[in-house]
C-alpha atoms as a PDB file:
ATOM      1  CA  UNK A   1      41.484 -34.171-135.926  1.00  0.00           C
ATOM      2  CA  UNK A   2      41.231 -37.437-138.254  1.00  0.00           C
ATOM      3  CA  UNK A   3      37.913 -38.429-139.907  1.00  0.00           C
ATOM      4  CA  UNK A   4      36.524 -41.785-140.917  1.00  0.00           C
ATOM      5  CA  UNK A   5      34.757 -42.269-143.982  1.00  0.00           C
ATOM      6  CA  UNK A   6      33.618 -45.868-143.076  1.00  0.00           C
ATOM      7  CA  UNK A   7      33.200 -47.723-140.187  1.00  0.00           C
ATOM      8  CA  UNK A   8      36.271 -48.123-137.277  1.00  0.00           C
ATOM      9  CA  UNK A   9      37.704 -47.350-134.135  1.00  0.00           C
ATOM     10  CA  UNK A  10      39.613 -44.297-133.012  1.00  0.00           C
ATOM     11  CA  UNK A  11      41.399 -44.655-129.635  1.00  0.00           C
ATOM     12  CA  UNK A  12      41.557 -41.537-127.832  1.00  0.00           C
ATOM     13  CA  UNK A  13      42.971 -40.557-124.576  1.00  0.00           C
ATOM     14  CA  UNK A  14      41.944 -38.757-121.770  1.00  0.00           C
ATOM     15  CA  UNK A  15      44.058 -37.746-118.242  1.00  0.00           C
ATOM     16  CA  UNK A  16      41.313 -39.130-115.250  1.00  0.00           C
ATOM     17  CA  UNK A  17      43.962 -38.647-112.425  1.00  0.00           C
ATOM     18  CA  UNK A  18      42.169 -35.723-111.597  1.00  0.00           C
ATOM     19  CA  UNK A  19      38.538 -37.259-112.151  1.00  0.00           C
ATOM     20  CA  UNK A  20      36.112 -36.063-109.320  1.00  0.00           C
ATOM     21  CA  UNK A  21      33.440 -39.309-108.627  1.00  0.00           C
ATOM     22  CA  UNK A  22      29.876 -36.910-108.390  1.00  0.00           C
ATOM     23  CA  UNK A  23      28.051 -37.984-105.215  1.00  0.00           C
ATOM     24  CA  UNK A  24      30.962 -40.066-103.926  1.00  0.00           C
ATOM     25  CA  UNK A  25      30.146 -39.235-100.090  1.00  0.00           C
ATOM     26  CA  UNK A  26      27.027 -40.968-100.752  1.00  0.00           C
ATOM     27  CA  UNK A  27      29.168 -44.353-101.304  1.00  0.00           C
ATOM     28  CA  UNK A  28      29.963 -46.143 -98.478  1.00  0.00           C
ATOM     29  CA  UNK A  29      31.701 -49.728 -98.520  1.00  0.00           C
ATOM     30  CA  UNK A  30      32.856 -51.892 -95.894  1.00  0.00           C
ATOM     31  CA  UNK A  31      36.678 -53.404 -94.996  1.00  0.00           C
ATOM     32  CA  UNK A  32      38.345 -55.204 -92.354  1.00  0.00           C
ATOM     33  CA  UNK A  33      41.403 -55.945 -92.093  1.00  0.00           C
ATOM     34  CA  UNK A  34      44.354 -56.324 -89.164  1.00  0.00           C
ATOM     35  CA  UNK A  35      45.340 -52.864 -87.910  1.00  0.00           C
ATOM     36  CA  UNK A  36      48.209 -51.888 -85.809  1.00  0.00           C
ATOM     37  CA  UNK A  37      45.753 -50.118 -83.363  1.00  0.00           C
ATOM     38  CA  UNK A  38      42.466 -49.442 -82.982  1.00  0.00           C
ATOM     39  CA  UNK A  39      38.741 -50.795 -81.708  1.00  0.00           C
ATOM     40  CA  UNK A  40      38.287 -54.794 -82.715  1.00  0.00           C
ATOM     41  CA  UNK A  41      35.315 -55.838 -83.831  1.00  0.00           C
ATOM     42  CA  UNK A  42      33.676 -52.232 -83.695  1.00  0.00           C
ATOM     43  CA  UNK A  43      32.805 -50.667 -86.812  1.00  0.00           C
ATOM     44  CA  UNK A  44      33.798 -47.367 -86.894  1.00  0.00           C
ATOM     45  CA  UNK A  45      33.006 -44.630 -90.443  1.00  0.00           C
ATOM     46  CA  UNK A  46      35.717 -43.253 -91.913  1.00  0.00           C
ATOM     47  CA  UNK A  47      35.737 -40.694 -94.182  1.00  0.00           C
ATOM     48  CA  UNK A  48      39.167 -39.759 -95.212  1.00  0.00           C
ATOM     49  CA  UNK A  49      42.413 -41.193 -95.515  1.00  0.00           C
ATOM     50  CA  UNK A  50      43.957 -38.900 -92.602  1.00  0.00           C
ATOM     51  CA  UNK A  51      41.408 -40.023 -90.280  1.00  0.00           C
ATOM     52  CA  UNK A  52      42.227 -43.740 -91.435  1.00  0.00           C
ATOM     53  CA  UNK A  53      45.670 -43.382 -90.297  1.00  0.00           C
ATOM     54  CA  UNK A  54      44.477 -41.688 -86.922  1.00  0.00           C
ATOM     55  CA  UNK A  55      42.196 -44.146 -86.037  1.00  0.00           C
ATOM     56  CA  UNK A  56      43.848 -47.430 -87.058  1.00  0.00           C
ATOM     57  CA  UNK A  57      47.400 -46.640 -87.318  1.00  0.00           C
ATOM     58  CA  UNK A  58      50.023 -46.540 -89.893  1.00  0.00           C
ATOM     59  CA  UNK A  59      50.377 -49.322 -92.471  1.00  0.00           C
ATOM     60  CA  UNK A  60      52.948 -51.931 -91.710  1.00  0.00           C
ATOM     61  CA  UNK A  61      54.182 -54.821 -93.748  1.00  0.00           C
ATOM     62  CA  UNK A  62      51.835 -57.322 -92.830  1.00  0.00           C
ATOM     63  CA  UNK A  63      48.667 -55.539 -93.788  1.00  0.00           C
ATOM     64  CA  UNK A  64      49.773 -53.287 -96.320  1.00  0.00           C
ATOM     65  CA  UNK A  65      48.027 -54.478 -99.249  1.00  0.00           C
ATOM     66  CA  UNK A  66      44.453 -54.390 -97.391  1.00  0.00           C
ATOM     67  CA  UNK A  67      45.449 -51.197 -95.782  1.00  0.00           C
ATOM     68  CA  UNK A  68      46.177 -49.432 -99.245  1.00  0.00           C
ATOM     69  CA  UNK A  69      42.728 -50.883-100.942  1.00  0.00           C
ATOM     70  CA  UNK A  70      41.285 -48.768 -98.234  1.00  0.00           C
ATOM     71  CA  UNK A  71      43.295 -45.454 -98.654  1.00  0.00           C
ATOM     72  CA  UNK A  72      43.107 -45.829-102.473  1.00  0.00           C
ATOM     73  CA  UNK A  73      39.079 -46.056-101.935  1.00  0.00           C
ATOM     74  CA  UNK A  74      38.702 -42.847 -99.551  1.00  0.00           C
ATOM     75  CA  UNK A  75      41.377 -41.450-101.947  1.00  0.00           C
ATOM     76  CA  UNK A  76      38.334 -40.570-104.077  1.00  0.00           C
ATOM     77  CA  UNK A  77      36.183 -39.567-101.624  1.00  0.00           C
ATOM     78  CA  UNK A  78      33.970 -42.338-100.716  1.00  0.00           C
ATOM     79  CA  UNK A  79      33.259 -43.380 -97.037  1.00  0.00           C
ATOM     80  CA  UNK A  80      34.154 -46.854 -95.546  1.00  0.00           C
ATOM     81  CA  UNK A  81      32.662 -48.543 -92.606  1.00  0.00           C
ATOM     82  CA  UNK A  82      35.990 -50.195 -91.249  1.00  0.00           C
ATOM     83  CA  UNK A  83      36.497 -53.140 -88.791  1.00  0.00           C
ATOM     84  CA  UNK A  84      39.671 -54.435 -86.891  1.00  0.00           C
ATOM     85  CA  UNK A  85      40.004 -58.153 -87.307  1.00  0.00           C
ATOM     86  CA  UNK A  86      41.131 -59.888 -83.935  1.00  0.00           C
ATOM     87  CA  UNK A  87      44.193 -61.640 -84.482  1.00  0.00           C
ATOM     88  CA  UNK A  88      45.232 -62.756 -81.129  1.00  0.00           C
ATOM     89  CA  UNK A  89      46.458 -59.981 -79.772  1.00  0.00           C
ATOM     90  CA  UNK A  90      46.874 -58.528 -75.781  1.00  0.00           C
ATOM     91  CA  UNK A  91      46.204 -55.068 -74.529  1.00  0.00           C
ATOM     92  CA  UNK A  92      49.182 -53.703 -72.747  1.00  0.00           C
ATOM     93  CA  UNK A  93      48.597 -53.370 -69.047  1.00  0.00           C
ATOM     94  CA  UNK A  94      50.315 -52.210 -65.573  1.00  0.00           C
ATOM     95  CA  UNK A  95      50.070 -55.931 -64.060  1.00  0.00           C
ATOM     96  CA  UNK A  96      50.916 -57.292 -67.443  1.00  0.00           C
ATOM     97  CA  UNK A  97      48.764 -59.792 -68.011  1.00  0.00           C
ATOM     98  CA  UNK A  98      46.899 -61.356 -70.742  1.00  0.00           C
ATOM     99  CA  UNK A  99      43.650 -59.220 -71.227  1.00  0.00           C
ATOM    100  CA  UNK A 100      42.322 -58.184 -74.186  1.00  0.00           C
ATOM    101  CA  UNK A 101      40.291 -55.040 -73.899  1.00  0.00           C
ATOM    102  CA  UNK A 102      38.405 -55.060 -77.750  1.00  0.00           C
ATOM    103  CA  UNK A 103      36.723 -51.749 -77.549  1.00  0.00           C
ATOM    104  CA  UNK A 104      34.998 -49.049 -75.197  1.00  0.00           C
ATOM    105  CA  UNK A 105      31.825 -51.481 -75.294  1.00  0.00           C
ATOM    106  CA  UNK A 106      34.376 -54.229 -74.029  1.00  0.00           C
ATOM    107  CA  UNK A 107      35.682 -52.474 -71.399  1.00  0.00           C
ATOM    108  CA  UNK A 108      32.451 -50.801 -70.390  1.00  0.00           C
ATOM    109  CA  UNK A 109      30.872 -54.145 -70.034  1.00  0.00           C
ATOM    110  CA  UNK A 110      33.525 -55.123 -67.294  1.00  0.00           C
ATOM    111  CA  UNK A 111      36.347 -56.906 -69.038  1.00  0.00           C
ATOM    112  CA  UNK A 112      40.139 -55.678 -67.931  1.00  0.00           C
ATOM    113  CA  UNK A 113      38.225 -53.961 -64.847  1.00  0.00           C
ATOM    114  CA  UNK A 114      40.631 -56.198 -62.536  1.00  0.00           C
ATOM    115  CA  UNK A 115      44.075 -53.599 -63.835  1.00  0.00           C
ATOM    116  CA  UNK A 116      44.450 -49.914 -63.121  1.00  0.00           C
ATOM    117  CA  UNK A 117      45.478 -48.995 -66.502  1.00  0.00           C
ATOM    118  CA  UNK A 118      45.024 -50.726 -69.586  1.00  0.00           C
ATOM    119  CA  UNK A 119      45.920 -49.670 -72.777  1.00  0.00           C
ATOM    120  CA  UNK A 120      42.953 -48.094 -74.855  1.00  0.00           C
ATOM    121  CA  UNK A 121      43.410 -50.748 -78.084  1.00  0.00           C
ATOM    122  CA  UNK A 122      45.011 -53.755 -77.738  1.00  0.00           C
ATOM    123  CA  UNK A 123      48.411 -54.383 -79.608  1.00  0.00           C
ATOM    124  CA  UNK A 124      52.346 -53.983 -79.213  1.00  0.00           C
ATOM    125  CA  UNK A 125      51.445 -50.056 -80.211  1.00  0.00           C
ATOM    126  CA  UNK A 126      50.633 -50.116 -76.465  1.00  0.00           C
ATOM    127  CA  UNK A 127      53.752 -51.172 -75.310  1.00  0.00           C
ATOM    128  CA  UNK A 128      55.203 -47.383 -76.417  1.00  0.00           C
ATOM    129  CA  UNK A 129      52.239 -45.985 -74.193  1.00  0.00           C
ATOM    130  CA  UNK A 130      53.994 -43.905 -70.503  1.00  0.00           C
ATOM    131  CA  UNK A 131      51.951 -43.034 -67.636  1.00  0.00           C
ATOM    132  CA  UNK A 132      52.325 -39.876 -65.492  1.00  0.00           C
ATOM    133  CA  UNK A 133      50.718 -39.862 -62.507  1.00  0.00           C
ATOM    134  CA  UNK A 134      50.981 -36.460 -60.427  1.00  0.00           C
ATOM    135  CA  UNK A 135      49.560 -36.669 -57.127  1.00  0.00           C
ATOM    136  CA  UNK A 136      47.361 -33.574 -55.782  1.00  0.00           C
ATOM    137  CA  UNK A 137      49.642 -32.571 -52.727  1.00  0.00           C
ATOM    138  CA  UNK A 138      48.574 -31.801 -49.253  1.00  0.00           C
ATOM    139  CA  UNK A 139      44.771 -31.079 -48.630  1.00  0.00           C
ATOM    140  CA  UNK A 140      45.326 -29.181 -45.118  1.00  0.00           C
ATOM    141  CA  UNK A 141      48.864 -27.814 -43.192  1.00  0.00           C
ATOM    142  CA  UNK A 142      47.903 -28.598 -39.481  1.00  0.00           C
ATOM    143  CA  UNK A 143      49.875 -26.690 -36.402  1.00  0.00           C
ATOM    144  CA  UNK A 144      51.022 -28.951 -33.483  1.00  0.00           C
ATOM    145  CA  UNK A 145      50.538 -27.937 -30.248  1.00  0.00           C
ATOM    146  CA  UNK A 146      52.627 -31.162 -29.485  1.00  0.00           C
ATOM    147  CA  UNK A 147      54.880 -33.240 -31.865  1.00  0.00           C
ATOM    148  CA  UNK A 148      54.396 -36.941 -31.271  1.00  0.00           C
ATOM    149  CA  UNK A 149      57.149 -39.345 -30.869  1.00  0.00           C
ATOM    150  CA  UNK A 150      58.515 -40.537 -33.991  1.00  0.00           C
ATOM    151  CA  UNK A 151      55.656 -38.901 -36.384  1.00  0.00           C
ATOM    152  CA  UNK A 152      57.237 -39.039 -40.285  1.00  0.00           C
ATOM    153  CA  UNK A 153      55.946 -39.124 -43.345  1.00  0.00           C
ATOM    154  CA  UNK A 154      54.270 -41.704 -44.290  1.00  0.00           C
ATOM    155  CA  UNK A 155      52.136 -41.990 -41.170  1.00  0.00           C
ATOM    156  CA  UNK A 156      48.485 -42.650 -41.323  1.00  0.00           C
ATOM    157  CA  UNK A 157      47.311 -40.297 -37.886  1.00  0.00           C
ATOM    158  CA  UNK A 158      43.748 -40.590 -36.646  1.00  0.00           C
ATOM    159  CA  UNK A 159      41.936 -37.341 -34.800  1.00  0.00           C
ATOM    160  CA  UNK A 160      39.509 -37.485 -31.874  1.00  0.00           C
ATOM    161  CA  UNK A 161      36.747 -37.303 -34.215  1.00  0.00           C
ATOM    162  CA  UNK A 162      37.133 -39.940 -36.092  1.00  0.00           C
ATOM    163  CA  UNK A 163      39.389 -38.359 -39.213  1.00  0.00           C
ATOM    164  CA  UNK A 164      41.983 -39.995 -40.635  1.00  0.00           C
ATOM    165  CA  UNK A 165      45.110 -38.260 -42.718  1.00  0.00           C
ATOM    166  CA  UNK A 166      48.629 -39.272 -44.130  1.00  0.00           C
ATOM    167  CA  UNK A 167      51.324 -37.481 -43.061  1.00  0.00           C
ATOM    168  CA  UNK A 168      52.734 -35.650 -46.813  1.00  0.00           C
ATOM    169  CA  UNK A 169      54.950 -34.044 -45.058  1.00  0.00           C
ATOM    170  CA  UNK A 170      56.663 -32.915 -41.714  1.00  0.00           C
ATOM    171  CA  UNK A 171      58.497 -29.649 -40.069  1.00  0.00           C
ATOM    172  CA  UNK A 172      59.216 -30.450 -36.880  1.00  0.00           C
ATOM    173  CA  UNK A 173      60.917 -27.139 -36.419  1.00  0.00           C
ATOM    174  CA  UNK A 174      57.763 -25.466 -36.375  1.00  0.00           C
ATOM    175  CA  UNK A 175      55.426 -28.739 -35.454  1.00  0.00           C
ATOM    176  CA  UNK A 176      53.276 -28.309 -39.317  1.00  0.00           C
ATOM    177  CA  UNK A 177      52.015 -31.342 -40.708  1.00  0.00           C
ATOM    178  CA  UNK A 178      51.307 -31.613 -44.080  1.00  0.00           C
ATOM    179  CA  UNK A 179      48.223 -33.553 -44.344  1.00  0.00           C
ATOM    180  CA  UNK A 180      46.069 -35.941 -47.274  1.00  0.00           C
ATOM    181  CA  UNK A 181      42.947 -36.961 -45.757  1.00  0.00           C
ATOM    182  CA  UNK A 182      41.200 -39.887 -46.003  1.00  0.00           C
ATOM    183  CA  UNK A 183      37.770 -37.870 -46.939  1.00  0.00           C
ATOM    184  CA  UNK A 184      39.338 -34.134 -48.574  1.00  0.00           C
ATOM    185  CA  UNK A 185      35.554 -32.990 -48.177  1.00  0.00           C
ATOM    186  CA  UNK A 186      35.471 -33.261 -44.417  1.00  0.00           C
ATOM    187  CA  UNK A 187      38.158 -30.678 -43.341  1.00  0.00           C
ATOM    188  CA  UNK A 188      40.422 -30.529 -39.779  1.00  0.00           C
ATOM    189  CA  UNK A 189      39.464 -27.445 -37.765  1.00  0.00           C
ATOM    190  CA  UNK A 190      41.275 -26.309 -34.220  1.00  0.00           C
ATOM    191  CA  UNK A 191      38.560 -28.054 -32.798  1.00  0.00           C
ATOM    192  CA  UNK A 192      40.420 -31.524 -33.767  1.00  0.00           C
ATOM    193  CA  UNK A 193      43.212 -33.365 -32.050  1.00  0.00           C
ATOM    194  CA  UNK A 194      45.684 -35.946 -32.639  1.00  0.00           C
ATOM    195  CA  UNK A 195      44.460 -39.409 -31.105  1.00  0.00           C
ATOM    196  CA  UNK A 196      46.746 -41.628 -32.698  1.00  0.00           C
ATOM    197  CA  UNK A 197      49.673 -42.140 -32.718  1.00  0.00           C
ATOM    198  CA  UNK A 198      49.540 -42.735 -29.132  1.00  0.00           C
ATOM    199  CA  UNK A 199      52.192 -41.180 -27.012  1.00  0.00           C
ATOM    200  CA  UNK A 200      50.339 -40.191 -23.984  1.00  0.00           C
ATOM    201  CA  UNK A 201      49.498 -36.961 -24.739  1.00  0.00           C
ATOM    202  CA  UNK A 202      47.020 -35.512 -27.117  1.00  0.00           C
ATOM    203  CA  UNK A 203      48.169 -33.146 -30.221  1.00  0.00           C
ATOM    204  CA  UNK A 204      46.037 -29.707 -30.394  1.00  0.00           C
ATOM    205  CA  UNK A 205      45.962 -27.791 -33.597  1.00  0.00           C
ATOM    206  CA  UNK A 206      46.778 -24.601 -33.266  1.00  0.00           C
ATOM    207  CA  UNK A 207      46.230 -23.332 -36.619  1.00  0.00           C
ATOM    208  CA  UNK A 208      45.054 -25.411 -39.859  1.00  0.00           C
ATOM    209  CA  UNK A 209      45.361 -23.591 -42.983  1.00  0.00           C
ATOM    210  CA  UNK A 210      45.096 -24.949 -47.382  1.00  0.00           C
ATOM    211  CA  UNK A 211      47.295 -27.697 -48.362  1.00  0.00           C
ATOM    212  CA  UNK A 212      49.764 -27.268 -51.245  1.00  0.00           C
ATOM    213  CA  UNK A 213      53.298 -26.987 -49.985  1.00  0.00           C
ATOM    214  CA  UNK A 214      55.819 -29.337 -47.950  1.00  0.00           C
ATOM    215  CA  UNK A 215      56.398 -31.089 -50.590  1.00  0.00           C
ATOM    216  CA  UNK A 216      59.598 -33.103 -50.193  1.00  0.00           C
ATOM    217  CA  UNK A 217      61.319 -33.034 -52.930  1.00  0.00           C
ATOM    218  CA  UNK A 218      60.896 -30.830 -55.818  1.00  0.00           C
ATOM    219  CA  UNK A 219      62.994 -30.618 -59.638  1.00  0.00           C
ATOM    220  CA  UNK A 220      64.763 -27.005 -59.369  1.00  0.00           C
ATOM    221  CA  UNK A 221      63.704 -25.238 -62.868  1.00  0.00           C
ATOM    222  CA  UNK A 222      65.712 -22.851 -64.009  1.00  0.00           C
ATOM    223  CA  UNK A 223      64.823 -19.174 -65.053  1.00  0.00           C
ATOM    224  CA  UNK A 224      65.930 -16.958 -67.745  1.00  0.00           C
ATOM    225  CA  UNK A 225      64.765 -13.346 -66.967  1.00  0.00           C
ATOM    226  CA  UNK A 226      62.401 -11.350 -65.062  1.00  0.00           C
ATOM    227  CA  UNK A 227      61.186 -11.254 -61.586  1.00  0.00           C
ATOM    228  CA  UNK A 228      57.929 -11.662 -60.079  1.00  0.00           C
ATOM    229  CA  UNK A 229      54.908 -12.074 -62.196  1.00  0.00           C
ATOM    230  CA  UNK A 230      56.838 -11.629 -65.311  1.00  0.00           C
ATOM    231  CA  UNK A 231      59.531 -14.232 -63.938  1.00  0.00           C
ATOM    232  CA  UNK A 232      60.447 -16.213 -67.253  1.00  0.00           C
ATOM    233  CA  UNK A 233      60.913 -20.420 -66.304  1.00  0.00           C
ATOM    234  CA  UNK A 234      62.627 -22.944 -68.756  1.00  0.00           C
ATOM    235  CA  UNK A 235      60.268 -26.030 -69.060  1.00  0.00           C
ATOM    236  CA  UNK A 236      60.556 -29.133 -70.406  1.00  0.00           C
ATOM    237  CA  UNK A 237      57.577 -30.777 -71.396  1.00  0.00           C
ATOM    238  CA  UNK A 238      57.202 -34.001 -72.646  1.00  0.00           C
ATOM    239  CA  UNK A 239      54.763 -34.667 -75.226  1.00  0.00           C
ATOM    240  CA  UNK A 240      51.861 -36.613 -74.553  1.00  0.00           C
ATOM    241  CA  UNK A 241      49.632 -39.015 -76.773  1.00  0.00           C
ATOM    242  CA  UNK A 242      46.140 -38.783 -76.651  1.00  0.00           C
ATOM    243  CA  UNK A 243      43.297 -40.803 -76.683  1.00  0.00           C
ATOM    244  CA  UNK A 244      44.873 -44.178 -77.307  1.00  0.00           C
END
């Protein structure tokens, strides 16, 4: 290594790509900036860049230079508070309309309570969002003593005492009802008739026994080995997204 006799500089250089900040979760800063997704006006701690991504979304070419400054900072392992700057945008929605859901607070506080289902952050990342909704079947399978005229499914029918149920399904072969009632804690016993619809003569119940089939249609699924128990199925299931 070179010496100096008299004063001067000596330049050396040293490989910090590596460098590990000591105490760094002890830093915290703060950012906003307009994210594809996430809570507005909420500040939420972030401690890494993964968790960056999975609570504010991807970087996209209008905030990519903000978005970065915050990666690059969590990069070495400091913590940032992080806001979502309102920009104008609309949570999606089933009725489609203009409402803008900020946050959990917003939401909880009554805003968007006039739709079903409303996107958890607003933004077009909502638009990509599907629904399922799978309905719970029949509550109760009622026997007929008596089929009334033109019963189908569809049909709200109203028993003696006061019950209520929608006919899920329908065998007239052997006069079974498949049944959703109105209240699913207050169950039909033998004891109950058919009131309405009116035809002149009251339906008994012969038998009433757990809900759960005559279901109308059903997708055929195909098998691949096995019988019984250890009867093998080929599913298709889509994949859902969580918590947005």
């Amino acid at each position: 290594m070179a010496s100096q006799v008299s004063p001067g500089i000596r330049l050396r250089e040293r490989d910090l790509s590596n460098a590990v900040v000591v105490g760094a979760s002890e830093i915290t800063a703060a950012h906003a900036s307009t994210f594809r997704k996430g809570p507005i006006g909420k500040v939420v701690n972030i401690s890494s860049q993964k968790e960056l991504i999975s609570v504010f979304g991807a970087p996209t070419d209008a905030n990519a230079e903000d978005f970065f400054v915050a990666s690059e900072f969590l990069g070495y392992g400091g913590r940032l508070a992080v806001v979502r700057a309102a920009t104008g945008v609309n949570s999606a929605s089933v009725a489609g309309g203009t409402v803008v859901v900020k946050n959990d607070d917003d939401w909880a506080a009554g805003n968007g309570a006039g739709n079903m289902l409303v996107a958890r952050t607003p933004g077009t990342h909502g638009n990509a969002l599907k629904i399922v909704t799978v309905d719970r079947g029949a509550d109760q399978l009622a026997t007929l003593t008596a089929a009334p005229a033109g019963l189908s499914v569809g049909d709200t029918v109203t028993f003696t005492g006061g019950k209520k149920a929608v006919v899920y399904g329908w065998d007239a072969g052997t006069l079974t009802a498949s049944l959703i009632l109105d209240d699913p804690n207050t169950r039909l016993t033998t004891a109950d008739s058919i009131d309405t619809p009116d035809t002149g003569v009251v339906s008994g119940l012969t038998a009433v026994t757990a809900g759960g089939t005559l279901y109308e249609t059903a997708t055929a699924v195909a098998t691949s080995g096995g019988s019984g128990t250890g009867l093998t199925l080929d599913l298709t299931v889509s994949a859902g997204i969580p918590e947005h």
